[in-house]
N, C-alpha and C. Protein backbone atom coordinates (compact mmCIF):
# COMPACT_ATOMS: atom_id res chain seq x y z
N UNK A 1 79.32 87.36 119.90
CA UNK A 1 79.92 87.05 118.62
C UNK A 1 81.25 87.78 118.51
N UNK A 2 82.13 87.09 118.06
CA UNK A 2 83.60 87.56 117.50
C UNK A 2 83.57 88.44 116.71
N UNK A 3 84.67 89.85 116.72
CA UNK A 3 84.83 90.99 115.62
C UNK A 3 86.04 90.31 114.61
N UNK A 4 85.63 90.10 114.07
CA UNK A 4 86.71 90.14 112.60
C UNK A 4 88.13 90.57 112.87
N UNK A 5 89.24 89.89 112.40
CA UNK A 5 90.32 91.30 112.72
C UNK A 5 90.95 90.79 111.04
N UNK A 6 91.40 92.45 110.95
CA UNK A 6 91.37 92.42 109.45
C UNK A 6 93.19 92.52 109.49
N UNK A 7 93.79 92.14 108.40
CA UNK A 7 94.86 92.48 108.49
C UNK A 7 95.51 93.80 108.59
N UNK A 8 94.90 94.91 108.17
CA UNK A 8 94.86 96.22 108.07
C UNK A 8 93.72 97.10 109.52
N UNK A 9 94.32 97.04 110.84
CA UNK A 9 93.91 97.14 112.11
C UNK A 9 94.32 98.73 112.15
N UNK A 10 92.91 99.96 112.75
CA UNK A 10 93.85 101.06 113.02
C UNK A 10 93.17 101.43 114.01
N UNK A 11 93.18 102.25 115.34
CA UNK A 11 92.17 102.75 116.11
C UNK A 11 91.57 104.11 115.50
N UNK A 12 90.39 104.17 116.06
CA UNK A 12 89.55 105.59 115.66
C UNK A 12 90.34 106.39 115.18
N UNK A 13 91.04 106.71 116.10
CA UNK A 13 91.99 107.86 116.10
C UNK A 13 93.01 108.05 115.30
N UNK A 14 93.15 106.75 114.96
CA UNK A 14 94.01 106.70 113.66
C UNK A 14 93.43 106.74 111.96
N UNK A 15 92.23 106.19 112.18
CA UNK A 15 91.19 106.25 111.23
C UNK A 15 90.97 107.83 110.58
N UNK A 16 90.73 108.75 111.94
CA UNK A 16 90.53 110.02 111.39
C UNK A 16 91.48 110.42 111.17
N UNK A 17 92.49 110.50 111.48
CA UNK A 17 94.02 111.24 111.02
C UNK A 17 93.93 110.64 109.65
N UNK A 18 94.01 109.83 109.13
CA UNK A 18 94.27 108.92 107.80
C UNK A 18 93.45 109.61 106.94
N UNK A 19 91.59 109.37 107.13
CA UNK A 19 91.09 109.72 106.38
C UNK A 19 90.35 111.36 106.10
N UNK A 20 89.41 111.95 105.49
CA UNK A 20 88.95 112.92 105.57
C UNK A 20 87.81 113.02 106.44
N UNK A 21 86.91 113.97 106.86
CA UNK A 21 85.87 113.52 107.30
C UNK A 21 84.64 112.94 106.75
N UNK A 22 84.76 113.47 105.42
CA UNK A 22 83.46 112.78 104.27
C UNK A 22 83.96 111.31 104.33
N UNK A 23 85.40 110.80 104.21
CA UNK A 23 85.98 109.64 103.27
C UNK A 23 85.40 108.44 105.47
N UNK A 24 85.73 109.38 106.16
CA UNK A 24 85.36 108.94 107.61
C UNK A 24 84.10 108.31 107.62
N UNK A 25 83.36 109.35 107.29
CA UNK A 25 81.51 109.39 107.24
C UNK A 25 81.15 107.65 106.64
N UNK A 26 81.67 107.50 105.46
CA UNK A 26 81.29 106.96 104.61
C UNK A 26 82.31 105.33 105.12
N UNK A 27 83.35 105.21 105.33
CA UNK A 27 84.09 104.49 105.40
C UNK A 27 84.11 103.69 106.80
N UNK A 28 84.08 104.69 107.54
CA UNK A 28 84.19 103.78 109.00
C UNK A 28 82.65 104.16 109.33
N UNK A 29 81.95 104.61 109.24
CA UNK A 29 80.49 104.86 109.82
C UNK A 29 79.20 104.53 108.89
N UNK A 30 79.70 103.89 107.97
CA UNK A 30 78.58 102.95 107.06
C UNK A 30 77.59 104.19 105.88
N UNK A 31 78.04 105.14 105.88
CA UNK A 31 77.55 106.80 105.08
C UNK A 31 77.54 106.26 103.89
N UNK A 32 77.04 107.45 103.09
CA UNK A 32 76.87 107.24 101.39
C UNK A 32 76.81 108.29 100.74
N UNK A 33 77.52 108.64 99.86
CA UNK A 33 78.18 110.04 99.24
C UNK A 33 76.66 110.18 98.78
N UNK A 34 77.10 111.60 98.33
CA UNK A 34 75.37 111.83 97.43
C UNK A 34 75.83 111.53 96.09
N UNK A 35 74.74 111.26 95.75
CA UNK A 35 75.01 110.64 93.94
C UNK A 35 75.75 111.78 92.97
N UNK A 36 76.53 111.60 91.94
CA UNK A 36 77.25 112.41 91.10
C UNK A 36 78.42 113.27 91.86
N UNK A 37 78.30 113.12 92.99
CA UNK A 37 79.17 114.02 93.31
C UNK A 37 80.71 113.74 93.68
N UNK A 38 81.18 112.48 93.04
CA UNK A 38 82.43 111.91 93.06
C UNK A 38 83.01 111.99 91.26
N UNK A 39 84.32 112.69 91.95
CA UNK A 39 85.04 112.91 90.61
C UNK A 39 85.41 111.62 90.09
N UNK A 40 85.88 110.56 90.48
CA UNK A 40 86.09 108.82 89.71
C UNK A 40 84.56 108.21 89.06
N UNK A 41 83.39 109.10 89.17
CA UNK A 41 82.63 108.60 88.59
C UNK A 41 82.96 108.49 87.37
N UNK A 42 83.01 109.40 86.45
CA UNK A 42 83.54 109.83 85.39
C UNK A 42 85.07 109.24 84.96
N UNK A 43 85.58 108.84 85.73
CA UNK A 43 86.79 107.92 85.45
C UNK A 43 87.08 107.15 83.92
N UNK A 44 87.75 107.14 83.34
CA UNK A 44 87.61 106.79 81.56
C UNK A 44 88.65 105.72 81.84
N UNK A 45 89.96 106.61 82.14
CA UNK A 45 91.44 105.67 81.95
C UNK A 45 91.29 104.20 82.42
N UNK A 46 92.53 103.50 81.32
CA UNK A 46 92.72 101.94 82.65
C UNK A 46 93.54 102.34 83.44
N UNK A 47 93.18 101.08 84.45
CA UNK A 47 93.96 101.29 85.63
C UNK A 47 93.11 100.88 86.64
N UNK A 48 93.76 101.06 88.31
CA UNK A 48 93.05 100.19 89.40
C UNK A 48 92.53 101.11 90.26
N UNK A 49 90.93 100.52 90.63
CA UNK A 49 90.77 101.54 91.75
C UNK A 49 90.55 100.73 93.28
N UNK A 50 91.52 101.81 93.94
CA UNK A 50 92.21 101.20 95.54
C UNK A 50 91.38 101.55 96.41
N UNK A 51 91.56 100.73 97.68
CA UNK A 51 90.78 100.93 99.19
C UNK A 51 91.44 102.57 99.20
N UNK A 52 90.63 103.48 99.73
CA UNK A 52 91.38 104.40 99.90
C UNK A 52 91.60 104.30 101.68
N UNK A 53 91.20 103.44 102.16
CA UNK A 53 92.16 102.99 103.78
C UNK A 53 92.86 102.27 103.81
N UNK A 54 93.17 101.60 103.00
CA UNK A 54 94.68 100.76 102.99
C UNK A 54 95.10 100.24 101.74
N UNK A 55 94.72 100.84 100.74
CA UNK A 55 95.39 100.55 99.45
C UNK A 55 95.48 99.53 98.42
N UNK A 56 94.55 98.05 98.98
CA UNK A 56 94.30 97.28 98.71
C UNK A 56 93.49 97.47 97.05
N UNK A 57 93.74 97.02 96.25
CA UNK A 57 93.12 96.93 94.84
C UNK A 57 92.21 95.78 95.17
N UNK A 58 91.06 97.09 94.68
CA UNK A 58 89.50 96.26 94.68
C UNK A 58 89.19 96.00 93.47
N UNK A 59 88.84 96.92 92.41
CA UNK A 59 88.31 96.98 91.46
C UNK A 59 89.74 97.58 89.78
N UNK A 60 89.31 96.01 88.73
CA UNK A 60 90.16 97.64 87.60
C UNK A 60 89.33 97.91 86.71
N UNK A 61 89.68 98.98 85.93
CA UNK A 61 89.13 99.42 85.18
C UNK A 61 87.97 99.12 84.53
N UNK A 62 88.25 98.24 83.52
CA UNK A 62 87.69 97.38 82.66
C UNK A 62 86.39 96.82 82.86
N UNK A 63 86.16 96.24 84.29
CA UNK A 63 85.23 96.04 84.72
C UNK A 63 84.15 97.27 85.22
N UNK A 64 84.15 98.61 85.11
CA UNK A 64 83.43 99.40 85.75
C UNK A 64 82.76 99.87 84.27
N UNK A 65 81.45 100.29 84.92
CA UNK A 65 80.38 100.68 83.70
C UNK A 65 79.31 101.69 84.24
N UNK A 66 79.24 102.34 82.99
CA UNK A 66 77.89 103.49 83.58
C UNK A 66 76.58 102.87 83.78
N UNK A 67 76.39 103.04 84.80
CA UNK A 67 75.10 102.49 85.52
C UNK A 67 74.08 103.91 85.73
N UNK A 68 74.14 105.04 85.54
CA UNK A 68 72.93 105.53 85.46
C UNK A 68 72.47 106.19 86.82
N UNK A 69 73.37 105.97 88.11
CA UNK A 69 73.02 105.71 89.08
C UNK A 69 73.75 106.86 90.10
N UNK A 70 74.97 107.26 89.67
CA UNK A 70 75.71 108.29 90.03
C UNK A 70 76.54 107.50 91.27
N UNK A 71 76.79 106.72 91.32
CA UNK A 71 78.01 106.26 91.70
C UNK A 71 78.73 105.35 90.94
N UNK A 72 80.12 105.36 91.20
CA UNK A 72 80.79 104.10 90.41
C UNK A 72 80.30 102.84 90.52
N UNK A 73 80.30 102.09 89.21
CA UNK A 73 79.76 100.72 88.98
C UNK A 73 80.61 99.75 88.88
N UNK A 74 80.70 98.61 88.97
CA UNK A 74 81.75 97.64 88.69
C UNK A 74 80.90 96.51 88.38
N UNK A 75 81.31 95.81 87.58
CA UNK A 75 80.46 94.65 87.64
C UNK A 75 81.30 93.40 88.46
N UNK A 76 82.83 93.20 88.37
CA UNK A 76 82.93 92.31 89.54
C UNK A 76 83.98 93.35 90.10
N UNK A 77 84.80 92.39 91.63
CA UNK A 77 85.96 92.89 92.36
C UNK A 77 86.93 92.07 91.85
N UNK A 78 88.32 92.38 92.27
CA UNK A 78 89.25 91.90 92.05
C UNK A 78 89.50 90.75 93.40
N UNK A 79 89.77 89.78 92.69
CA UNK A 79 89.26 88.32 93.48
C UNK A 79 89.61 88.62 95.14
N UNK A 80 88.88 88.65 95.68
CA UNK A 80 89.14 87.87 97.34
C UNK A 80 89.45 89.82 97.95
N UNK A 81 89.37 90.36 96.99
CA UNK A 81 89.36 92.08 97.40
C UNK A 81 88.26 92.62 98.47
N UNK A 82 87.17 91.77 98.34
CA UNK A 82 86.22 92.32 99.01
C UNK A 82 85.38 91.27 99.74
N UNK A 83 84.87 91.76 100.66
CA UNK A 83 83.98 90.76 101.70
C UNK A 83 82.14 91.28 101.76
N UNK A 84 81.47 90.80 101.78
CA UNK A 84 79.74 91.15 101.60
C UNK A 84 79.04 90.30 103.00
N UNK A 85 77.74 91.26 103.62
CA UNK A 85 77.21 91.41 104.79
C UNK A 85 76.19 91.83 104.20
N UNK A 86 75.57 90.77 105.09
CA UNK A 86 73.31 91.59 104.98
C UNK A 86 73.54 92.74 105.74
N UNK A 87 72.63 93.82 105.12
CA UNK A 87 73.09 94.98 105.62
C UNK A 87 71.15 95.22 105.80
N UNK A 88 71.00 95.86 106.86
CA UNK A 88 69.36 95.82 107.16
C UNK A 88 68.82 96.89 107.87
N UNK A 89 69.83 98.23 107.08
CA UNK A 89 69.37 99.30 107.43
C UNK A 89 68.46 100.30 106.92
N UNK A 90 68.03 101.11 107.62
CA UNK A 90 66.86 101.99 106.75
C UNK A 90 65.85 101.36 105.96
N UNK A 91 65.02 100.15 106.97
CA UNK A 91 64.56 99.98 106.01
C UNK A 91 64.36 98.76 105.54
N UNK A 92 65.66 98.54 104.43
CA UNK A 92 66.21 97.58 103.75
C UNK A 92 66.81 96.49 103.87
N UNK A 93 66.76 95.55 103.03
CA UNK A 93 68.08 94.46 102.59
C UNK A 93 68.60 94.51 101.70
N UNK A 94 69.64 94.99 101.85
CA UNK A 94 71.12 95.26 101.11
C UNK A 94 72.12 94.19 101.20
N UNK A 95 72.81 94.09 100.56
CA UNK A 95 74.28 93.51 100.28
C UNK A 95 75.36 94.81 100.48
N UNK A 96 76.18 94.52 101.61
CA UNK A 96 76.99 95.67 102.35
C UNK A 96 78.46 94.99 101.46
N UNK A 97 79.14 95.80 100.91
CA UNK A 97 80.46 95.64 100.36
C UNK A 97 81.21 96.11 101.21
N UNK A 98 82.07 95.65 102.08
CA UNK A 98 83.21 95.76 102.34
C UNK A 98 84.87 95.86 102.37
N UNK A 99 85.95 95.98 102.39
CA UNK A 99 87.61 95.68 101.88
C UNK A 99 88.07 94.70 102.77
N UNK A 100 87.93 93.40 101.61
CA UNK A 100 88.45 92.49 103.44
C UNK A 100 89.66 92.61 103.61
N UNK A 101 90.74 93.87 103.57
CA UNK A 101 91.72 94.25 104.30
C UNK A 101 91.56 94.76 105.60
N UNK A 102 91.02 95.60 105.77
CA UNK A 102 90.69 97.09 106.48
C UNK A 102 89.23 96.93 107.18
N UNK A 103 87.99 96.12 106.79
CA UNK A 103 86.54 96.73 106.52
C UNK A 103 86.12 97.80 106.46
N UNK A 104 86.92 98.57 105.74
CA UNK A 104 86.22 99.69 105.43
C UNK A 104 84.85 99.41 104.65
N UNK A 105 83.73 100.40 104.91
CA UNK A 105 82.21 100.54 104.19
C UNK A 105 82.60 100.91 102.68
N UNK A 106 82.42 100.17 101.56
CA UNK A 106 82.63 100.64 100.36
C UNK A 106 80.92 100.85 99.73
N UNK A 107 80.18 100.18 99.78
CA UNK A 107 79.04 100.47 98.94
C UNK A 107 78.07 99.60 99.11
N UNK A 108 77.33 99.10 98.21
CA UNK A 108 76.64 97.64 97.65
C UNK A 108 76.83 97.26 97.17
N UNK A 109 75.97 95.94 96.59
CA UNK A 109 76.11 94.76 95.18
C UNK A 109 74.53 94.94 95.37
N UNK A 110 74.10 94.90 94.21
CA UNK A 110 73.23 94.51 93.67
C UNK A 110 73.01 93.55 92.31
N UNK A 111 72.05 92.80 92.35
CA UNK A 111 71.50 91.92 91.12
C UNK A 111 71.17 92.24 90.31
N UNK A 112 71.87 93.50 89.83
CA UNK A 112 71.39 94.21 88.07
C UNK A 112 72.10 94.24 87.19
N UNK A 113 73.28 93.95 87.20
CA UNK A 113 74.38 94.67 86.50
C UNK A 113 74.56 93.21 85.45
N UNK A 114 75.01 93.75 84.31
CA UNK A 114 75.50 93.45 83.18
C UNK A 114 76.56 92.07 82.87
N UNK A 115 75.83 91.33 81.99
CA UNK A 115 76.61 89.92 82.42
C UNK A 115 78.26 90.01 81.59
N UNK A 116 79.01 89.32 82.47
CA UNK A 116 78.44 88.02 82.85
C UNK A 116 78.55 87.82 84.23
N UNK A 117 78.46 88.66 85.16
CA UNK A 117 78.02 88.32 86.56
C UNK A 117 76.89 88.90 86.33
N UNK A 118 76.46 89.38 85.76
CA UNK A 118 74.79 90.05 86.48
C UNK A 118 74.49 90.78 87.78
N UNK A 119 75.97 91.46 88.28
CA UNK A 119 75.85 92.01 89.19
C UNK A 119 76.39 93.47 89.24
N UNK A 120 76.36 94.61 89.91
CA UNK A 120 76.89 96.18 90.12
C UNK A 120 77.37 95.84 91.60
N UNK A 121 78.04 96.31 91.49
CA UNK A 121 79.16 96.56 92.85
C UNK A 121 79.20 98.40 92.56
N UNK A 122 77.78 98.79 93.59
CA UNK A 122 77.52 100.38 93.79
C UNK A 122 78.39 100.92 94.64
N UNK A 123 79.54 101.73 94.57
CA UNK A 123 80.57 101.89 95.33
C UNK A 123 80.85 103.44 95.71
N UNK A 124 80.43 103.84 96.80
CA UNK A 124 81.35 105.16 96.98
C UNK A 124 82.96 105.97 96.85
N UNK A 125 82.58 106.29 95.76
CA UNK A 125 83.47 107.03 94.86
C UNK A 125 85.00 107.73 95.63
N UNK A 126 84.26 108.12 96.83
CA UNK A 126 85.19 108.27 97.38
C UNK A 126 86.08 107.80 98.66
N UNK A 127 85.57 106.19 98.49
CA UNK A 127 85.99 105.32 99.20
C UNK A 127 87.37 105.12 98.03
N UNK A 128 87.64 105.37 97.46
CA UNK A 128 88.35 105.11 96.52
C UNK A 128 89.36 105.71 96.01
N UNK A 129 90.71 105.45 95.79
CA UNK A 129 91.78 106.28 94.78
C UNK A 129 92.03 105.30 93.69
N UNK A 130 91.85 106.34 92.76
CA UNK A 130 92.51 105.92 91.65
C UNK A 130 93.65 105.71 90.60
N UNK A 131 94.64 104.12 90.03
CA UNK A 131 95.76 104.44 89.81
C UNK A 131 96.20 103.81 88.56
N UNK A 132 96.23 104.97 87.80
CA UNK A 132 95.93 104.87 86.45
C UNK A 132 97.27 103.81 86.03
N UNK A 133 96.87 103.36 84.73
CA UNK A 133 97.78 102.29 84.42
C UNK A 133 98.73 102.67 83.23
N UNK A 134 100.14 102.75 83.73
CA UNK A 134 101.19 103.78 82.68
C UNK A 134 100.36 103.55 81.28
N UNK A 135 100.88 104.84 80.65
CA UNK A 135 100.65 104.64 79.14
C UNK A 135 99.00 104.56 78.65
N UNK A 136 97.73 105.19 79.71
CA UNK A 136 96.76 104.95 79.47
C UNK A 136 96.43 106.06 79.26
């Protein structure tokens, strides 16, 4: 089977220079922050939150909601921002969120969230920068 090539291409080696090793863990190696422990959980302001591997705006504001869950919630992405994969690890069947810039590992989707999609886009927090929107 064919690998994807994303418009946003970097080798390993460039991957780790770029990112941190937690933002690594989680991003290029499919990881998952521990719950609460991302400062954008708590995020209030408007504004957009970005791939933090290539900058791409996934998610804004408006759409994110406390879910209870200790990671950031979204109920949708910002159109065509993101790409989804059966994910069938540990276990499970998941819905794998991806950046279809980059593929970086961003989180899940799940079928809970608050209409009118009825869906959470569970996202590691620190897959993410955030960029607040002047005047907010």
């Amino acid at each position: 089977m064919a690998t994807k090539q994303y418009a946003v291409t970097r080798t390993d080696a460039e991957w780790r220079q770029l990112l941190t090793p937690e933002q690594y863990a989680i991003m290029r190696r499919h990881g998952t922050e521990a719950p609460g422990s991302c400062a954008l959980l708590a995020e209030k302001r408007r504004g957009t939150f970005l791939c933090a591997g290539c900058g791409q705006p996934l998610f804004v504001a408006k759409t994110k909601f406390e879910s209870g869950t200790g990671w950031p919630s979204f109920s949708e992405p910002e159109p065509g921002a993101v790409e989804t994969e059966q994910d069938r690890s540990y276990g499970m069947v998941r819905t794998e969120v991806h950046c279809s810039r980059c593929g970086s590992h961003l989180g899940h989707v799940f079928p809970d969230g608050p209409p009118p999609t009825g869906l959470r886009y569970c996202i590691n927090g620190i897959a993410l920068k955030f960029e607040p929107k002047e005047g907010a």
